[in-house]
Protein backbone atom coordinates (compact mmCIF):
# COMPACT_ATOMS: atom_id res chain seq x y z
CA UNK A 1 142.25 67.28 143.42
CA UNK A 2 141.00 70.28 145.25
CA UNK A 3 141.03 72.27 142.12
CA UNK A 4 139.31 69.46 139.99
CA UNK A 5 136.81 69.35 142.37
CA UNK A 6 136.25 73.38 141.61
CA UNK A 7 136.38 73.62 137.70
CA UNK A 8 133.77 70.64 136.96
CA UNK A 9 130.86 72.93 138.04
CA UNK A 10 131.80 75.55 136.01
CA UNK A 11 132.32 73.81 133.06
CA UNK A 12 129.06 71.90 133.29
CA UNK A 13 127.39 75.39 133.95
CA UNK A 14 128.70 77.02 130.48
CA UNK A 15 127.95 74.02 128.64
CA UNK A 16 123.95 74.13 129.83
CA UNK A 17 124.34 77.86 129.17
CA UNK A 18 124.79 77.24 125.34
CA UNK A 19 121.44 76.13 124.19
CA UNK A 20 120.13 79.41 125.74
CA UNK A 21 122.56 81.54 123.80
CA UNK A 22 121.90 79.85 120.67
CA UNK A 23 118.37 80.07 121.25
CA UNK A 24 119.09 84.13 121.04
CA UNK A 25 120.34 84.02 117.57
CA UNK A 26 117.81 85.99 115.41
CA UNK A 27 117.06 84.41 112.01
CA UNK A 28 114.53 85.95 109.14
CA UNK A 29 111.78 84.55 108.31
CA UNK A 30 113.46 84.35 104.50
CA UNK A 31 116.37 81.88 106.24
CA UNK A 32 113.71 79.43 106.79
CA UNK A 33 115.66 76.11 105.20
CA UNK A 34 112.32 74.27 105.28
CA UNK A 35 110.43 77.04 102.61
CA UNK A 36 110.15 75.90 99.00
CA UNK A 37 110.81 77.87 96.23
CA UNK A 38 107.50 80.13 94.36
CA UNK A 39 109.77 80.39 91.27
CA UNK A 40 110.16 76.39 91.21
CA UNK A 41 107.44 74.24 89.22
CA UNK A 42 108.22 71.40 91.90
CA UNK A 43 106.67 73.38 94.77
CA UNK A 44 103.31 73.42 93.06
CA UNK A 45 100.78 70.49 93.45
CA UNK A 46 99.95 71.50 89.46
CA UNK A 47 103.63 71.03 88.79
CA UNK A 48 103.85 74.92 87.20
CA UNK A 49 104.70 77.88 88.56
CA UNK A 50 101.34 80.66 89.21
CA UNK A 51 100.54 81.79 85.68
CA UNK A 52 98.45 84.64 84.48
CA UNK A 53 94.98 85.30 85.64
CA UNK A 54 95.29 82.12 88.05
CA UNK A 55 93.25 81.97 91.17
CA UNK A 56 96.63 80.74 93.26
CA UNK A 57 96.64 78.85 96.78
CA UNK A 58 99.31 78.47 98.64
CA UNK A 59 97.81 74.54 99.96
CA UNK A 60 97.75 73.71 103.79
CA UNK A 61 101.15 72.15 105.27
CA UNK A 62 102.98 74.15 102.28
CA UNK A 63 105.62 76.59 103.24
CA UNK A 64 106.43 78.85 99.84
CA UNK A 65 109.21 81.94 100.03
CA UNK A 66 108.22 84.36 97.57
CA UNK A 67 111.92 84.37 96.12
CA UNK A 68 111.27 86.43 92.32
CA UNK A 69 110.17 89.54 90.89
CA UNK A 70 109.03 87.55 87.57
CA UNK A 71 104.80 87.13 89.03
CA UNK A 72 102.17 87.65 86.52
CA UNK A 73 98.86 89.86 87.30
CA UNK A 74 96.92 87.14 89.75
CA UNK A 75 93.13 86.63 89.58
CA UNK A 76 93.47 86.03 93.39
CA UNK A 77 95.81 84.46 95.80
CA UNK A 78 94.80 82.12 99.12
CA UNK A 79 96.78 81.65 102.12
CA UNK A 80 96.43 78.26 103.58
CA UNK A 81 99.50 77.13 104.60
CA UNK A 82 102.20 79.94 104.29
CA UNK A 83 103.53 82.45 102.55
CA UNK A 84 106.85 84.24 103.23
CA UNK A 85 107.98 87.89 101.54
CA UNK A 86 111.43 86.93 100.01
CA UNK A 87 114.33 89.05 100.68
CA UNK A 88 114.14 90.46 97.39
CA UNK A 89 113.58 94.17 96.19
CA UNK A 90 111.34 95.43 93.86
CA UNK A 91 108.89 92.36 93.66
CA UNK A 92 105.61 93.71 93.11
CA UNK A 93 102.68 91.11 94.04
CA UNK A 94 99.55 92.08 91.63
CA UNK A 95 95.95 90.57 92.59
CA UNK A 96 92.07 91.29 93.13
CA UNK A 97 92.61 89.87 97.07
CA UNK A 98 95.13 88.09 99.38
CA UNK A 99 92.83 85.87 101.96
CA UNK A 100 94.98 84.20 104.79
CA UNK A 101 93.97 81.21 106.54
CA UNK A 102 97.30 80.60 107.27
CA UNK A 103 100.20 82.44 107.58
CA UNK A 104 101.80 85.36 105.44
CA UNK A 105 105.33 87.33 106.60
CA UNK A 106 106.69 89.96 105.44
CA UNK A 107 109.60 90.26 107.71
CA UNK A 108 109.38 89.73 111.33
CA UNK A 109 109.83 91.87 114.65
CA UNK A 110 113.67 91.04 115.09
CA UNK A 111 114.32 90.81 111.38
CA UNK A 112 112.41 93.54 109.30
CA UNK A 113 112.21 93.59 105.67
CA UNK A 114 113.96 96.88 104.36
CA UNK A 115 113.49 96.87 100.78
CA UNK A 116 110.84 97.65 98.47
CA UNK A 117 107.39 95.50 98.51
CA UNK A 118 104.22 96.10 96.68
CA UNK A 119 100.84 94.91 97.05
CA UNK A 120 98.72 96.12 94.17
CA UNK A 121 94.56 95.26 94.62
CA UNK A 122 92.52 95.44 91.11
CA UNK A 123 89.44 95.18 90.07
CA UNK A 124 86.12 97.35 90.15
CA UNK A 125 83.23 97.61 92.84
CA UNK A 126 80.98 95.04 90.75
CA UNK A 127 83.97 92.83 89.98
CA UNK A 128 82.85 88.83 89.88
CA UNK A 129 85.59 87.91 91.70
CA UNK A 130 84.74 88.28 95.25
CA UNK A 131 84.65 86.27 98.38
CA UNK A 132 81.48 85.54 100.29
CA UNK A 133 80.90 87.18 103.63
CA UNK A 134 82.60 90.65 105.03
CA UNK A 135 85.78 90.42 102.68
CA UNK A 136 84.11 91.41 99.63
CA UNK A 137 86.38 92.62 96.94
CA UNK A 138 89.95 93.75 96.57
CA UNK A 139 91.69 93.50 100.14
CA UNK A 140 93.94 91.97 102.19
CA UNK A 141 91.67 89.29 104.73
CA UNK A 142 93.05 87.39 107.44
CA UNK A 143 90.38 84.53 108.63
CA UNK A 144 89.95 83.69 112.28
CA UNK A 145 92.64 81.34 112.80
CA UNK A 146 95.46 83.58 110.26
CA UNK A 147 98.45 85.07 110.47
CA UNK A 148 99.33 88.20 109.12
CA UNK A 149 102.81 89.44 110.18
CA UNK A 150 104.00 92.98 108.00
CA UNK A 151 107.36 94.39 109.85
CA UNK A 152 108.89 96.87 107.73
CA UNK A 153 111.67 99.38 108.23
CA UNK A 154 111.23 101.56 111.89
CA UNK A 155 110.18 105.04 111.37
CA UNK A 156 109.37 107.70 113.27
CA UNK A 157 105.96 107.80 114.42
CA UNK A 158 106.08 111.48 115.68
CA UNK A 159 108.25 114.44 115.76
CA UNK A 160 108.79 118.05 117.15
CA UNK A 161 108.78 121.35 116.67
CA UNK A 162 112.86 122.98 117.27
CA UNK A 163 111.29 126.34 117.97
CA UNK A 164 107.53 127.71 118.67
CA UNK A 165 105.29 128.44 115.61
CA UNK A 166 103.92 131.90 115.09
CA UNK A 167 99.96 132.89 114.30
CA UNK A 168 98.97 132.78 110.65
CA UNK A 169 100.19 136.60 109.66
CA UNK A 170 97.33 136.12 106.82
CA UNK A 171 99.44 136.18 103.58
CA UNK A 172 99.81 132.36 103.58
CA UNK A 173 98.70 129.49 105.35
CA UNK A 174 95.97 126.43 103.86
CA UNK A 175 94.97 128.19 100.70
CA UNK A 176 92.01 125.48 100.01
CA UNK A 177 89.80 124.05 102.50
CA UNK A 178 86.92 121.99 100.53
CA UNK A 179 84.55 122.18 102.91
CA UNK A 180 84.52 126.18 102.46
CA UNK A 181 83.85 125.72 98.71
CA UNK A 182 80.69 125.77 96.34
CA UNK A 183 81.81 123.39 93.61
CA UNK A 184 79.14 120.63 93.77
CA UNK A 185 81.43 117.85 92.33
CA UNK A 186 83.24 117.91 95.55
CA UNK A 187 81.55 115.20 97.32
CA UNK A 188 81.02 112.63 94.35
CA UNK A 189 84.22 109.31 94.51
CA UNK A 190 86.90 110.03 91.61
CA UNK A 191 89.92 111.42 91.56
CA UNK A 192 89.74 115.72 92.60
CA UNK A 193 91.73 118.15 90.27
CA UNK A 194 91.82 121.37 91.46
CA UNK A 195 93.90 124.35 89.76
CA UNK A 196 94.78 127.93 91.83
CA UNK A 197 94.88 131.12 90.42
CA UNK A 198 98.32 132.62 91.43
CA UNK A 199 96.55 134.73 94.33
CA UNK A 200 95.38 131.63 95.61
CA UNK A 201 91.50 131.77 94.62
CA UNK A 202 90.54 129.04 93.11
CA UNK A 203 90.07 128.91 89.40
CA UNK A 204 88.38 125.17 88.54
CA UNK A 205 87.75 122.13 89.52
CA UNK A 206 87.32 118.80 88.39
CA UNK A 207 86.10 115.20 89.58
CA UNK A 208 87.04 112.02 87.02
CA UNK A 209 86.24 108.93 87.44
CA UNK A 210 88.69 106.64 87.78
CA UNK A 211 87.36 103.25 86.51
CA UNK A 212 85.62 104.43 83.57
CA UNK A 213 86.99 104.03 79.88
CA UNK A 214 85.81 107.53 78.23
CA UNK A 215 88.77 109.86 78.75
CA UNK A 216 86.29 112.89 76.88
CA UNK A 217 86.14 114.31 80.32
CA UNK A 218 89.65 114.46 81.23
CA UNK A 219 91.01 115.22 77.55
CA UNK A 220 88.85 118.39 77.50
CA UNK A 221 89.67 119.26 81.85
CA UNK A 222 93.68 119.30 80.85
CA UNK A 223 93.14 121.00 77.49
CA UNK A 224 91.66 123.94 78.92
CA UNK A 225 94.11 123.68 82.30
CA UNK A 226 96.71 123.69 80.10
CA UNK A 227 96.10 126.68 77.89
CA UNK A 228 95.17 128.61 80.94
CA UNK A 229 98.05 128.05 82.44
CA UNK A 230 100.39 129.68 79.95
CA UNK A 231 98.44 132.75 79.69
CA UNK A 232 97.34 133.27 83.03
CA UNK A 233 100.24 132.08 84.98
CA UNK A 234 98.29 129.06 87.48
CA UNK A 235 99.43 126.96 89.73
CA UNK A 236 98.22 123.41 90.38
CA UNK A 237 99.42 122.85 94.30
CA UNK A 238 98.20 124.10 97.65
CA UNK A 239 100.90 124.99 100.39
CA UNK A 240 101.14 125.25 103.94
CA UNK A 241 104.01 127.91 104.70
C-alpha cells in the first residue's frame, strides 16, 4: 500500500507535464491545417484563382498558403486577412504593391523559410496605380494594425579579420571614388556604366535611364565600349585588393 501511496503523485505529475511538452513542438507557419489553398478556385470568393493584371485581396477571416509557382504578373495584392509564403522554392510573387492589413509570413522565428522567394515591385514613378496616403507606389506597406513576419535563413551579420591589414602600398586599393570625379551625369537617377582604362583611369561614363523605351542611348554607349575594348584592352570592374 505504502508504495501505491508513492507512485500516484508521480504519475499524476508526468501526465500534467504533457500539455507543456507538446506545447514545445515547433510547427511552420506552412503546417497550418486551417490555410486554404491560392492554387484552388474554391478559396476565392470569385470562385477563380488570381488571374492576370488582377487587383487581388486576400478578404478578412481568410487564411490563404501561397502553395504554387504558377502566379501571373498582379496589378496589386491586399492583405486583409492572411497570407502565408508556401514551402515552395522558386515562386516568384510579381506586383505594383503588397499592402497588409492583416497578416503576411514568410516563415517564422522557430521555423525559417530556406528556399528561394521573390518579391518583384513594377511600375513607374507616375504609375496610376497607387494607394492614397504615405504608401504611394510600388512597396511593401503594413497598416497600423498588420503583420508582417519575413524570417529567412540565419546569416552572419558580421565577421573578422584572421590577421591585421596593412596601409594601402599605393599600387591598388578603390580605383573609383565618384565623388572625386568630373563627369556631370553622375548625380542624375539611372543606371551608372562606368568603363576603366587598364591603369585604372577612367575612360567613360554613362547614365541610362532605366524606364524609358529609346535604347539609342545605350545601343550607341556599348557600341563604342565594345570596340574600345578590343583594341585598347579595358576593363569594366573596380577592385578592392
Amino acid at each position: 500500500m505504502r508504495w501505491l501511496q508513492v507512485c500516484v503523485p508521480l504519475v499524476v505529475q508526468v501526465l500534467v507535464s504533457l500539455p507543456g511538452l507538446l506545447a514545445q513542438v515547433t510547427s511552420c507557419p506552412w503546417e497550418d491545417p486551417s490555410l486554404e489553398r491560392w492554387s484552388e478556385a474554391s478559396t476565392w470568393p470569385s470562385g477563380t484563382v488570381p488571374q492576370e493584371n488582377q487587383a487581388v485581396v486576400v478578404p478578412s477571416g481568410k487564411k490563404i498558403l501561397l502553395d504554387t509557382k504558377d502566379i501571373p504578373r498582379l496589378l496589386s495584392l491586399t492583405i486583409d486577412g492572411t497570407l502565408v509564403w508556401g514551402d515552395v522554392d522558386g515562386i516568384r510573387l510579381e506586383t505594383s504593391y503588397v499592402l497588409v492589413n492583416g497578416e503576411f509570413h514568410i516563415g517564422s522565428e522557430d521555423c525559417r523559410f530556406e528556399k528561394k522567394a521573390d518579391i518583384f515591385l513594377y511600375g513607374k514613378s507616375d504609375s496610376p496605380v497607387f494607394v492614397e496616403g504615405p504608401m504611394g507606389r510600388k512597396f511593401v506597406g503594413v497598416e497600423a494594425g498588420g503583420r508582417l513576419e519575413l524570417h529567412g535563413k540565419e546569416k552572419k551579420s558580421w565577421t573578422k579579420l584572421t590577421g591585421t591589414v596593412g596601409p594601402n602600398p599605393g599600387s591598388c586599393g578603390v580605383v573609383y571614388d565618384s565623388e572625386n570625379e568630373q563627369f556631370n551625369e553622375e548625380y542624375q537617377e539611372g543606371l551608372h556604366v562606368v568603363i576603366w582604362n587598364a591603369d585604372g583611369t577612367v575612360y567613360d561614363y554613362g547614365v541610362f535611364d532605366t524606364e524609358s523605351a529609346n535604347m539609342d542611348h545605350v545601343n550607341s554607349f556599348v557600341y563604342k565600349m565594345g570596340s574600345r575594348s578590343r583594341t585598347k584592352n579595358r576593363i569594366l570592374n573596380s577592385y578592392i585588393c
